[in-house]
Structure formats: structure tokens, C-alpha cells
Protein backbone atom coordinates (compact mmCIF):
# COMPACT_ATOMS: atom_id res chain seq x y z
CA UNK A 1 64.32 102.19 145.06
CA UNK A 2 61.10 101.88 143.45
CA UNK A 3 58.85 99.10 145.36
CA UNK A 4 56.66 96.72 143.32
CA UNK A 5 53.81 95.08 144.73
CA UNK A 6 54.14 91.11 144.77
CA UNK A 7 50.63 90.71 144.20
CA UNK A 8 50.64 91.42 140.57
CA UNK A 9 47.91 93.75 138.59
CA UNK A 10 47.13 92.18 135.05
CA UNK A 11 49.14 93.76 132.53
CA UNK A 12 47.76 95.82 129.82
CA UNK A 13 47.33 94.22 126.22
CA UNK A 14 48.43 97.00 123.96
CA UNK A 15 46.56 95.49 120.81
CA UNK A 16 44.45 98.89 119.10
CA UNK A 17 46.10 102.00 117.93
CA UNK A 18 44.31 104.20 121.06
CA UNK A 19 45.77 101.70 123.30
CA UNK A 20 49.57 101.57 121.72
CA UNK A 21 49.30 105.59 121.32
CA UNK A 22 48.38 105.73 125.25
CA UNK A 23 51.65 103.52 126.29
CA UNK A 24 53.71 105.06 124.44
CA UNK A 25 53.18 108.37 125.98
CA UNK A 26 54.03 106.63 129.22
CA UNK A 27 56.67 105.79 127.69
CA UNK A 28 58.46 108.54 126.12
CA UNK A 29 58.28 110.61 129.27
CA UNK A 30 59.67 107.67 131.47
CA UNK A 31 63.64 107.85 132.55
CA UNK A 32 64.20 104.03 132.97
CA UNK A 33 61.77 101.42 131.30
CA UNK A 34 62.16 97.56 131.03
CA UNK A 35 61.94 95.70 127.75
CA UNK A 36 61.66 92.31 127.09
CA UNK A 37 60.29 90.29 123.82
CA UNK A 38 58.95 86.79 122.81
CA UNK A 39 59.60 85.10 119.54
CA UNK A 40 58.33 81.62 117.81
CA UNK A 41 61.45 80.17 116.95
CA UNK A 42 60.34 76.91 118.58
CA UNK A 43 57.05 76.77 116.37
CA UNK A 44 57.64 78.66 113.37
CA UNK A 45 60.20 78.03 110.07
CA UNK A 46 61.05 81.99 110.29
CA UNK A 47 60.61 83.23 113.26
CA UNK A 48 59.66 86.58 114.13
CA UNK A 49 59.11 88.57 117.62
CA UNK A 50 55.68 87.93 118.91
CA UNK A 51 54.85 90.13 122.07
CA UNK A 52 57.02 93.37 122.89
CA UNK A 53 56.64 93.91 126.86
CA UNK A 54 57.56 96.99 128.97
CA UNK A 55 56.92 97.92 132.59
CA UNK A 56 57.31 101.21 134.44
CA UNK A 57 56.58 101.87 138.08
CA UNK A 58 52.91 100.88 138.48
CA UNK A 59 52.20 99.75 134.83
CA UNK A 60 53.04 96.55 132.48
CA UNK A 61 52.80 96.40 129.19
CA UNK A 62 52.08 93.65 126.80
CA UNK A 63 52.33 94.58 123.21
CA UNK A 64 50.64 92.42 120.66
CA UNK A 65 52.77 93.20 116.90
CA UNK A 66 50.41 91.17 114.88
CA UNK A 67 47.66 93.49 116.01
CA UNK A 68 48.83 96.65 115.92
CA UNK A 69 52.02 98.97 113.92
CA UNK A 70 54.56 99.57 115.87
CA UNK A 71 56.98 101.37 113.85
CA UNK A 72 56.60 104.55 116.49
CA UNK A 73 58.77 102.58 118.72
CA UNK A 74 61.60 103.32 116.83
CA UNK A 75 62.06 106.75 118.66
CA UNK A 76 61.83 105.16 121.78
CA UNK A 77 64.37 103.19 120.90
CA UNK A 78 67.10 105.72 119.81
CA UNK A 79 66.07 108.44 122.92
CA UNK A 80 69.49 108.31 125.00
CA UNK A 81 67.01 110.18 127.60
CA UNK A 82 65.43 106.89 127.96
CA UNK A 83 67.54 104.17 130.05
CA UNK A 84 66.32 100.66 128.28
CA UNK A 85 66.64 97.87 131.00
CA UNK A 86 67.08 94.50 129.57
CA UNK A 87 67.63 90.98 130.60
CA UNK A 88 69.96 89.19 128.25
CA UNK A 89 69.76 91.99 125.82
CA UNK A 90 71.28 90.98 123.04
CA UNK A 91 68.95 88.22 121.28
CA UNK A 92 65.99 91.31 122.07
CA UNK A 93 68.19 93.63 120.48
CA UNK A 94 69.01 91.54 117.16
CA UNK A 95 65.63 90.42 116.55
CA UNK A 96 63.78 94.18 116.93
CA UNK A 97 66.46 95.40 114.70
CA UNK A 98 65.69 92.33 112.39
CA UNK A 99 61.76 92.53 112.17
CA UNK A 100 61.32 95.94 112.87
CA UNK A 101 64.65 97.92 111.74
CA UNK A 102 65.56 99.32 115.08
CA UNK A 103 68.61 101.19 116.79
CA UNK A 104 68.97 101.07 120.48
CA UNK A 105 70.65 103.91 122.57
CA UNK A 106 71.26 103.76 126.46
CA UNK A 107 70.40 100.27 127.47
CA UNK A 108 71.22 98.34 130.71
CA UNK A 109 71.39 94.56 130.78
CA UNK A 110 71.24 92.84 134.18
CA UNK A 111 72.00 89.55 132.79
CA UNK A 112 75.23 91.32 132.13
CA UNK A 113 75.52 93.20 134.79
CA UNK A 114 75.42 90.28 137.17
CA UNK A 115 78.15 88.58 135.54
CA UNK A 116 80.47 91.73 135.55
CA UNK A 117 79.96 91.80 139.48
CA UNK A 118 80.53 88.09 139.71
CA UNK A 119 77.07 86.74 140.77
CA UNK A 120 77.25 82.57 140.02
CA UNK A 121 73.44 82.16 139.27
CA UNK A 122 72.43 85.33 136.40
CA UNK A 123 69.05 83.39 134.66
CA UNK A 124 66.42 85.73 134.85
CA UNK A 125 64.60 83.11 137.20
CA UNK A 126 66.91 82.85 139.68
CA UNK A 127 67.22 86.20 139.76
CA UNK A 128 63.74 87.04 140.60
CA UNK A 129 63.26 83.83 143.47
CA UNK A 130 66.33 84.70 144.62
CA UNK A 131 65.92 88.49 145.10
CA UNK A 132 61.88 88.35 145.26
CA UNK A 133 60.74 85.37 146.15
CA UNK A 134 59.03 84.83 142.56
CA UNK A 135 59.00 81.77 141.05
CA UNK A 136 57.75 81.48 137.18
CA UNK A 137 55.99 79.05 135.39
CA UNK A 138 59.07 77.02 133.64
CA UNK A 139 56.05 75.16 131.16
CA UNK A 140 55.71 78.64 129.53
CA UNK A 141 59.46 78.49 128.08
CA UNK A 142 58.39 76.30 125.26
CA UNK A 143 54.91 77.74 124.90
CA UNK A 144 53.92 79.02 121.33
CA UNK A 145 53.79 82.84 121.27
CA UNK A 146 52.68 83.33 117.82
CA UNK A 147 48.70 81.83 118.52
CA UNK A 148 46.33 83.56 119.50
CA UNK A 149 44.41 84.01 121.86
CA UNK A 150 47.17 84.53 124.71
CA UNK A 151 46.03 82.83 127.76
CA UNK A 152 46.51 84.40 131.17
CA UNK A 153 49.02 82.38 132.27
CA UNK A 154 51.49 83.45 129.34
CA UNK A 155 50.36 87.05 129.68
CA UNK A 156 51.52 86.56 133.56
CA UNK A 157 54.54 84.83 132.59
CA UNK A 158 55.67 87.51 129.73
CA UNK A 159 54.74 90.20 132.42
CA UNK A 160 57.52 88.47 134.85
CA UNK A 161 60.23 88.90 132.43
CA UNK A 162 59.98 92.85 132.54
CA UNK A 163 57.87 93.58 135.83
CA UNK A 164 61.11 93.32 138.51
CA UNK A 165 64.13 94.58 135.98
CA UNK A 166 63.73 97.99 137.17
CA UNK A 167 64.12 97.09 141.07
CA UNK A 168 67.25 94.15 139.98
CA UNK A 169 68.96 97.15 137.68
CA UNK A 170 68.59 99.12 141.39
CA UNK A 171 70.41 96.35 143.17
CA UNK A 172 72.78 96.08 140.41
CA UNK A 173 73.60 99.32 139.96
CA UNK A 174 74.80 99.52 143.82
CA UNK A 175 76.77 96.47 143.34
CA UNK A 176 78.64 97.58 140.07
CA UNK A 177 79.06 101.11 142.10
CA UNK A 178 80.98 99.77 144.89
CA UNK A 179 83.04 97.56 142.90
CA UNK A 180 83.90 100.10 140.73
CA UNK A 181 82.54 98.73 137.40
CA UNK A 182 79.98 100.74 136.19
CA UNK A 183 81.89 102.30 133.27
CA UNK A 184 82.89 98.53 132.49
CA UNK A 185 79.34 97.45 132.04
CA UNK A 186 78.21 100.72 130.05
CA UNK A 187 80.92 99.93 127.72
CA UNK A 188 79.20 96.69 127.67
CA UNK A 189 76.17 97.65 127.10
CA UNK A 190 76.91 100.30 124.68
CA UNK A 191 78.29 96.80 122.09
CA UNK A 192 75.18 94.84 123.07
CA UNK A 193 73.47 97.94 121.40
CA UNK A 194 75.02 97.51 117.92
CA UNK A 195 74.14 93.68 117.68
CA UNK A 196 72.99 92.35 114.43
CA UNK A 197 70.93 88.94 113.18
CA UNK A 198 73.80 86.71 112.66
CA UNK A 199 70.91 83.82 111.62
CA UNK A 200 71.64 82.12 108.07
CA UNK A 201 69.58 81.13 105.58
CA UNK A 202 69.38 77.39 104.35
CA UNK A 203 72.45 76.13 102.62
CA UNK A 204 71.73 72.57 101.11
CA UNK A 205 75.58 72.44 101.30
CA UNK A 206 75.25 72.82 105.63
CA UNK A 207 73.96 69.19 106.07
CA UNK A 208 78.39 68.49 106.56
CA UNK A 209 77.30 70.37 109.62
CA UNK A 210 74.84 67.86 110.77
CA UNK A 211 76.56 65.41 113.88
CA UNK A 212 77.49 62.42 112.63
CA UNK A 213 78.21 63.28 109.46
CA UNK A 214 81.17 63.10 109.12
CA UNK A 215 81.21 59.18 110.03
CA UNK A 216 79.11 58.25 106.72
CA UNK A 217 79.73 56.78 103.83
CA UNK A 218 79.92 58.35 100.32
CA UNK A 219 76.32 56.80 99.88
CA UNK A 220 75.29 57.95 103.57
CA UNK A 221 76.28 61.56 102.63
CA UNK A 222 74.87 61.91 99.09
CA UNK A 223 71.57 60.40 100.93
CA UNK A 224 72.08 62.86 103.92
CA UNK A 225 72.22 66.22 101.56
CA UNK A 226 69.10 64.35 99.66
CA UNK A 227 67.04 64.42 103.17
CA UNK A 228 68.73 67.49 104.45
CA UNK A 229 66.84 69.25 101.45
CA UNK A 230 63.71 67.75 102.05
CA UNK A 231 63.55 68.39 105.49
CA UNK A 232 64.36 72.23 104.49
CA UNK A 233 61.17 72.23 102.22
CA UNK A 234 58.63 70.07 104.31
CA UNK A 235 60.16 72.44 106.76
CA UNK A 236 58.66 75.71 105.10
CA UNK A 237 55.12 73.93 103.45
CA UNK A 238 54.61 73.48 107.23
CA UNK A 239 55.78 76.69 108.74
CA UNK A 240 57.81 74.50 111.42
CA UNK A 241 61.56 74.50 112.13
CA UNK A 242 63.22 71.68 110.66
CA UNK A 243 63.94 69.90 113.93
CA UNK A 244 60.48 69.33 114.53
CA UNK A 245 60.13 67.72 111.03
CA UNK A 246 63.25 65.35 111.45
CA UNK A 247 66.29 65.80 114.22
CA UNK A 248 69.62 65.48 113.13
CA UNK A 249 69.91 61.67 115.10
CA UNK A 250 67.11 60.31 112.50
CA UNK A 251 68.71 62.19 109.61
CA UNK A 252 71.69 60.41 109.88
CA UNK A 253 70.16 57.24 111.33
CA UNK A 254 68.43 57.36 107.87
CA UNK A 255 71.58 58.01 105.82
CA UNK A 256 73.08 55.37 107.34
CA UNK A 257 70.88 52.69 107.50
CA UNK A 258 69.25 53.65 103.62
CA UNK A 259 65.61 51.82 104.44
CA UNK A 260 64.03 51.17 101.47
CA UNK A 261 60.69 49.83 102.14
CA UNK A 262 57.75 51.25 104.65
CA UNK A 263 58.39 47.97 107.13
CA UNK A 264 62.47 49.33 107.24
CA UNK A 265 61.93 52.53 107.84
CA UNK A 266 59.42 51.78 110.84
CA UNK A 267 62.65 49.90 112.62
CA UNK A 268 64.64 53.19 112.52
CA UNK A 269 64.96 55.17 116.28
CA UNK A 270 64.44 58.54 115.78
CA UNK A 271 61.19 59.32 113.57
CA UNK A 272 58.31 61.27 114.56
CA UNK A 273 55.37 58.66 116.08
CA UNK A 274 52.78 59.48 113.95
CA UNK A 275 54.44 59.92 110.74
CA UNK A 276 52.00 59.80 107.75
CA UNK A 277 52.13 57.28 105.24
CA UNK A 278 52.76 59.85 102.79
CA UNK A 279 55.48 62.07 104.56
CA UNK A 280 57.35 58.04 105.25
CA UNK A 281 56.86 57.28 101.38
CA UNK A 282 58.52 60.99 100.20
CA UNK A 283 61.57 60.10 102.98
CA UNK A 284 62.00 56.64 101.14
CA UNK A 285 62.07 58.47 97.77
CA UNK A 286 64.44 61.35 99.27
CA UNK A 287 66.69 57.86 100.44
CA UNK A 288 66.08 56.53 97.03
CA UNK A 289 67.04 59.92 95.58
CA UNK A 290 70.23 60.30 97.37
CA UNK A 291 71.25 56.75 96.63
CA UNK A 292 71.62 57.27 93.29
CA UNK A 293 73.45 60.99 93.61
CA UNK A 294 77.19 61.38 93.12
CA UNK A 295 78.98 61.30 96.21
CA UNK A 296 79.52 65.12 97.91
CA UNK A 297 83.01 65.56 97.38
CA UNK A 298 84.77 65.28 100.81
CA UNK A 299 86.33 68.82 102.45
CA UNK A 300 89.98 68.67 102.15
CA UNK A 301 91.51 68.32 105.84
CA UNK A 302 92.44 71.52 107.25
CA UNK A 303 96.37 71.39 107.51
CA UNK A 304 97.66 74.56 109.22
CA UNK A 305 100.51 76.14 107.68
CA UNK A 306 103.18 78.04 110.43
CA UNK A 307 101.08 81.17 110.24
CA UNK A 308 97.76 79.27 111.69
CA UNK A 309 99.82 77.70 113.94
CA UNK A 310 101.98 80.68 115.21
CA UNK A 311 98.15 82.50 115.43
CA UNK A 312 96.88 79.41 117.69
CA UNK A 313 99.77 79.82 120.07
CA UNK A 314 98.99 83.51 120.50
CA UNK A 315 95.13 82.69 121.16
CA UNK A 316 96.24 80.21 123.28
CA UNK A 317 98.65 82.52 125.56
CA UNK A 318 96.04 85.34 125.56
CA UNK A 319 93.19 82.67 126.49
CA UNK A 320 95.67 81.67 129.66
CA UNK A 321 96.63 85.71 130.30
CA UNK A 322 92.52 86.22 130.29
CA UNK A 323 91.58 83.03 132.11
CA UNK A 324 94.15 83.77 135.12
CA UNK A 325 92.72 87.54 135.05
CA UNK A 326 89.25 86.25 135.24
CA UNK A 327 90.25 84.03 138.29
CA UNK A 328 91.45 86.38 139.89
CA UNK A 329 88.95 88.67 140.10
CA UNK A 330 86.19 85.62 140.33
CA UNK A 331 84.06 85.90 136.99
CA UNK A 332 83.74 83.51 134.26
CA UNK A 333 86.05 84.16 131.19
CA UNK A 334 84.01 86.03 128.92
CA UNK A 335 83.42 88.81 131.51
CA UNK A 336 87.04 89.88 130.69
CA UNK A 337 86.87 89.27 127.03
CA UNK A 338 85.14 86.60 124.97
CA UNK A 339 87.08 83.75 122.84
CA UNK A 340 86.13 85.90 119.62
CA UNK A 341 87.84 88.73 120.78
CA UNK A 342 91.13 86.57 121.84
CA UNK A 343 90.77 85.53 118.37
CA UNK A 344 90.57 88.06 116.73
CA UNK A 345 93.82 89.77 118.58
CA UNK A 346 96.04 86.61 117.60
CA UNK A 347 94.72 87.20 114.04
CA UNK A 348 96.20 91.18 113.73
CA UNK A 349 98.98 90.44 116.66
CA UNK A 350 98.75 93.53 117.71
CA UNK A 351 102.32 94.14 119.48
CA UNK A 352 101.92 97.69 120.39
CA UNK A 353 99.44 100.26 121.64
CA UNK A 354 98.90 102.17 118.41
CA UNK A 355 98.64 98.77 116.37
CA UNK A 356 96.16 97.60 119.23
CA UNK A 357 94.22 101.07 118.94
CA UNK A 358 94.41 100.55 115.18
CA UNK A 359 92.35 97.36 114.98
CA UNK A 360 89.20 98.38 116.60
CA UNK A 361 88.64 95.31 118.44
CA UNK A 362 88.45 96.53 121.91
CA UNK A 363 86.25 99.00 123.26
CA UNK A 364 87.64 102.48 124.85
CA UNK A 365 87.45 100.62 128.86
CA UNK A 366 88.88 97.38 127.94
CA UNK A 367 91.77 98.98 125.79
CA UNK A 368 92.63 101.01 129.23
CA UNK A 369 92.09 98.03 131.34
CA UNK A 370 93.69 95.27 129.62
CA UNK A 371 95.39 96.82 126.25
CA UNK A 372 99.24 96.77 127.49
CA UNK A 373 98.80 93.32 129.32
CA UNK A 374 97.57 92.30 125.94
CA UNK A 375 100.85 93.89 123.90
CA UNK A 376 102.93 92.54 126.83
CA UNK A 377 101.41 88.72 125.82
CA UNK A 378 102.14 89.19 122.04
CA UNK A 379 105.11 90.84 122.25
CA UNK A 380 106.44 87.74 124.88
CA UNK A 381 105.10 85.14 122.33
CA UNK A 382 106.63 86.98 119.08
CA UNK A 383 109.92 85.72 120.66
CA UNK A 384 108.79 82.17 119.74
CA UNK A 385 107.75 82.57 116.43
């Protein structure tokens, strides 16, 4: 096992094209290297990754994208000679592939890794006091990567999140070894490499997905889409995420209440302190707007037919089957296999092997592992249907 020094060096801001060109020599000749990123989605209406950090033994790296191309990366990426060690790896992996147009190739993600081997505390933070002794900064988790310049305490704390992988994949590694799991997690880790942006873009239709929304009026929810919209476009004139312009509490504190004078609105909970006079006077006409919309027509109740109900029961029998395996073996749930997946298995029933093979839902371990337990669960709740 490697051994890192407690007492940090600083890390080295990769912000020219000499300086990128130099790390990513170190790079490309490295067999294991630790990856982490930092986005704005806090601060920004579209976020994007800020800072791009890698360590090696003796060396952290803190690379600035605003400042410098890193399109070269993409090799790094793909090189299956190159073991990727990530915490959590799957937001990093969507939003490289998002802003960049990455693929990823041998990765290993210790936030996964210590939920396969049934560790209770997996947060990158614990992780490192526990193991360590390190405690980070918890103030930088809502600090705003995107300005510039980056003080030292964020360069420390984005140097934490990629400095000690190398020496936790080490301990995990052993652990997954003696329990037998290490083609589990690589199967893992292999799907975690072929995630994708799921984010949407703004619907004005999504405000029925706003909490409370449900419990309005006609008038409340023509006025709620009429705000929902506005928020969306102070939203982007600002470059902020729409929470910070409104929350969803005032939205619907609006729609329901419908103030229409400056002294109103000032009694409703919710609003930003030091709303200007003129952003108050555009929510009053956005209120006054809505008011005089036709009602959103309602969504029709969902009634199931037999076939959504027969498909419920089968989730529901797998979700038991997986929960009582999970037990057993003392992990969470979704180490053995994630709601989605039960899902989608009561949606194509598959009641044999080949039908199970033929769905492509499971990956090559977990169809050994679990795939006749699964057919066995089906087939027993076909009998009922």
C-alpha cells in the first residue's frame, strides 16, 4: 500500500497548456489514478463541471476547465490500462460525459465498493476520519466553484476528495477480496461507466410537480404555472437555479394566497428578504396573470387496469425476495439490485432463464447470482395471476 503523507503538499493548479500537457503525462503512464470533479449546480441556472482533480502517489492535481482545453482527457478516459478510482462515480461520470463528451473504461468506485462489503457509514468524509483521521471543511460543500479566484481553502478541500482514494481503493480491495466480491463490484463499476445526464430541461407543464400542488384550486394552479414560468426566466436573466429565485413553499404559498397588492405580498412566509420592488411588482403581475388564465386541466387519476396491478404484485414479491437477500447478507437493498431494476423485471416477467437473458436488464454477475431465484419468484407469482 502506497503511504500518503498527512501533512498535505499544495496541489498543483493545472490552469496553462505547459502545465495541463505536464499532468497529463503523469497521467497516462500511471496504473491507478483518482478522479474527482466540482460543479455549480448550487449557483448557476446550467450547471457545468468546474475543477477536474486527480492525485497519484506524491502529486495532486487541480484542473481549472475555464482556463485551459481539456479535450486530451478523453484518452485518458477510455485507456482500460488506466484504473480510474472514484468516489460516488456516477454523478462525475454523467456530467464529464455531458460537458465534455467522454467515455470511461476501468473505473473503481469506493463509495460503491463500501456498500457491496457492507460498511454502514460510505460518505466520502467518514471515510477519510474514519480510516485517516482527516476531517474536511463541511462549509466548502455549498461553496461556489465557478468564481474565481479559488481560495486555498477550496483548493485544500477539492484536493481531499481525490488525495486518499488510492490508499481507501487499497483497503477496499482487501475487503471485497476476502469476501469474495470483487467480480460483483467490477460488474458494478463497469454500469456506473455507461451513465448518462438524465437532467431535463424546463417544462412549463412540470409546475404539477411542485409539492403542494396538487391541494390548489383551479385559480391556485393556473396562478402556479403563471409563476412557475417566471421563476424559469428570472431564473436564466440571473444565471441562478430557480430555487434560489423562489422555493417551491412560496410558489405555492403565492398561488394560494393570490396577493394582489405590495403590502399582501410582504405578509406571505417564504420570499426572499430583500426582494426588490421591481422583482415583488413582476410576481404580482405573474399572480395577476395567472388569475385570469384558464384553469390547467386536471390529470385524469391513474386507475390501474389488472395488468398494472398483476405487474405491482410481481415488484412487490421480487422487492420482498431482494430485501430478505439483502438482510441476509447485511447490505442495504440496492446493493443486491435497485427498485428500477425490480421494476423493470415485473414489467417483462421474465419466467425463464432465456426470457431473463433476453431482456438485458441484468448484468452477466447478477444474472449468475440471482437470475433463477428471480424466475423462481415470477414463476411462483404467475400462479396468482
Amino acid at each position: 500500500m502506497v503511504k500518503y503523507k498527512r501533512n498535505l503538499l499544495p496541489p498543483m493548479l493545472v490552469n496553462t497548456r505547459d502545465a495541463f500537457d505536464e499532468m497529463l503525462s503523469r497521467l497516462m503512464v500511471a496504473p491507478v489514478v483518482a478522479v474527482d470533479t466540482e460543479s455549480n449546480s448550487l449557483y448557476a441556472y446550467t450547471e457545468r463541471v468546474c475543477l477536474i482533480q486527480f492525485s497519484v502517489p506524491g502529486e495532486d492535481y487541480i484542473v481549472d476547465p475555464f482556463a485551459v482545453e481539456i479535450g486530451d482527457l478523453g484518452a485518458f478516459f477510455t485507456d482500460p490500462e488506466i484504473e480510474k478510482v472514484f468516489h460516488a462515480a456516477e454523478y462525475d461520470v454523467m456530467v464529464l460525459r455531458r460537458d465534455f463528451g467522454f467515455s470511461f473504461a476501468n473505473l473503481f468506485d469506493t463509495m460503491m465498493a463500501s456498500r457491496i462489503v457492507g460498511w454502514q457509514r460510505y460518505g466520502l468524509g467518514a471515510l477519510l476520519e474514519e480510516h485517516f483521521g482527516i476531517s474536511t471543511d463541511k462549509r466548502m460543500r455549498r461553496t461556489n466553484w465557478g468564481k474565481r479566484p479559488l481560495s486555498s481553502e477550496q483548493l485544500t478541500y477539492a484536493q481531499l476528495d481525490t488525495h486518499f482514494l488510492i490508499p481507501l481503493q487499497d483497503i477496499l480491495l482487501a475487503e471485497l477480496q476476502a469476501q469474495n466480491r470483487v467480480e460483483e463490484a467490477r460488474a458494478a463499476f463497469a454500469r456506473v461507466a455507461e451513465s448518462t445526464w438524465t437532467g431535463k430541461r424546463f417544462s412549463p407543464d412540470d409546475f404539477w410537480y411542485v409539492r403542494g400542488a396538487g391541494d390548489l384550486d383551479d385559480v391556485g394552479l393556473a396562478v402556479l404555472r403563471a409563476l412557475f414560468i417566471y421563476r424559469d426566466r428570472r431564473a436564466q436573466a440571473l444565471d441562478w437555479p430557480p430555487f434560489r429565485v423562489l422555493s417551491d413553499y412560496a410558489l405555492v404559498a403565492l398561488s394560494r394566497e393570490r396577493p394582489r397588492s405590495l403590502a399582501e405580498l410582504g405578509r406571505i412566509r417564504g420570499l426572499p428578504r430583500r426582494l426588490p420592488i421591481k422583482s415583488r411588482q413582476q410576481l404580482l403581475n405573474a399572480i395577476k396573470q395567472g388569475g385570469s388564465d384558464p384553469p390547467p386541466r386536471r390529470r385524469a387519476r391513474n386507475h390501474r387496469g389488472r395488468v398494472d396491478e398483476e405487474m405491482e404484485r410481481r415488484y412487490e414479491a421480487l422487492r420482498e425476495w431482494r430485501n430478505a437477500r439483502s438482510e441476509a447478507r447485511g447490505v442495504e437493498p440496492g446493493v443486491v439490485l435497485s427498485n428500477d431494476t425490480l421494476r423493470q423485471l415485473a414489467r417483462h416477467n421474465p419466467t425463464s432463464l432465456v426470457k431473463l437473458d433476453a431482456i438485458d436488464v441484468l448484468n452477466g454477475w447478477e444474472r449468475r447470482e440471482y437470475g433463477r431465484e428471480i424466475v423462481a419468484v415470477l414463476r411462483r407469482q404467475r400462479r396468482f395471476e
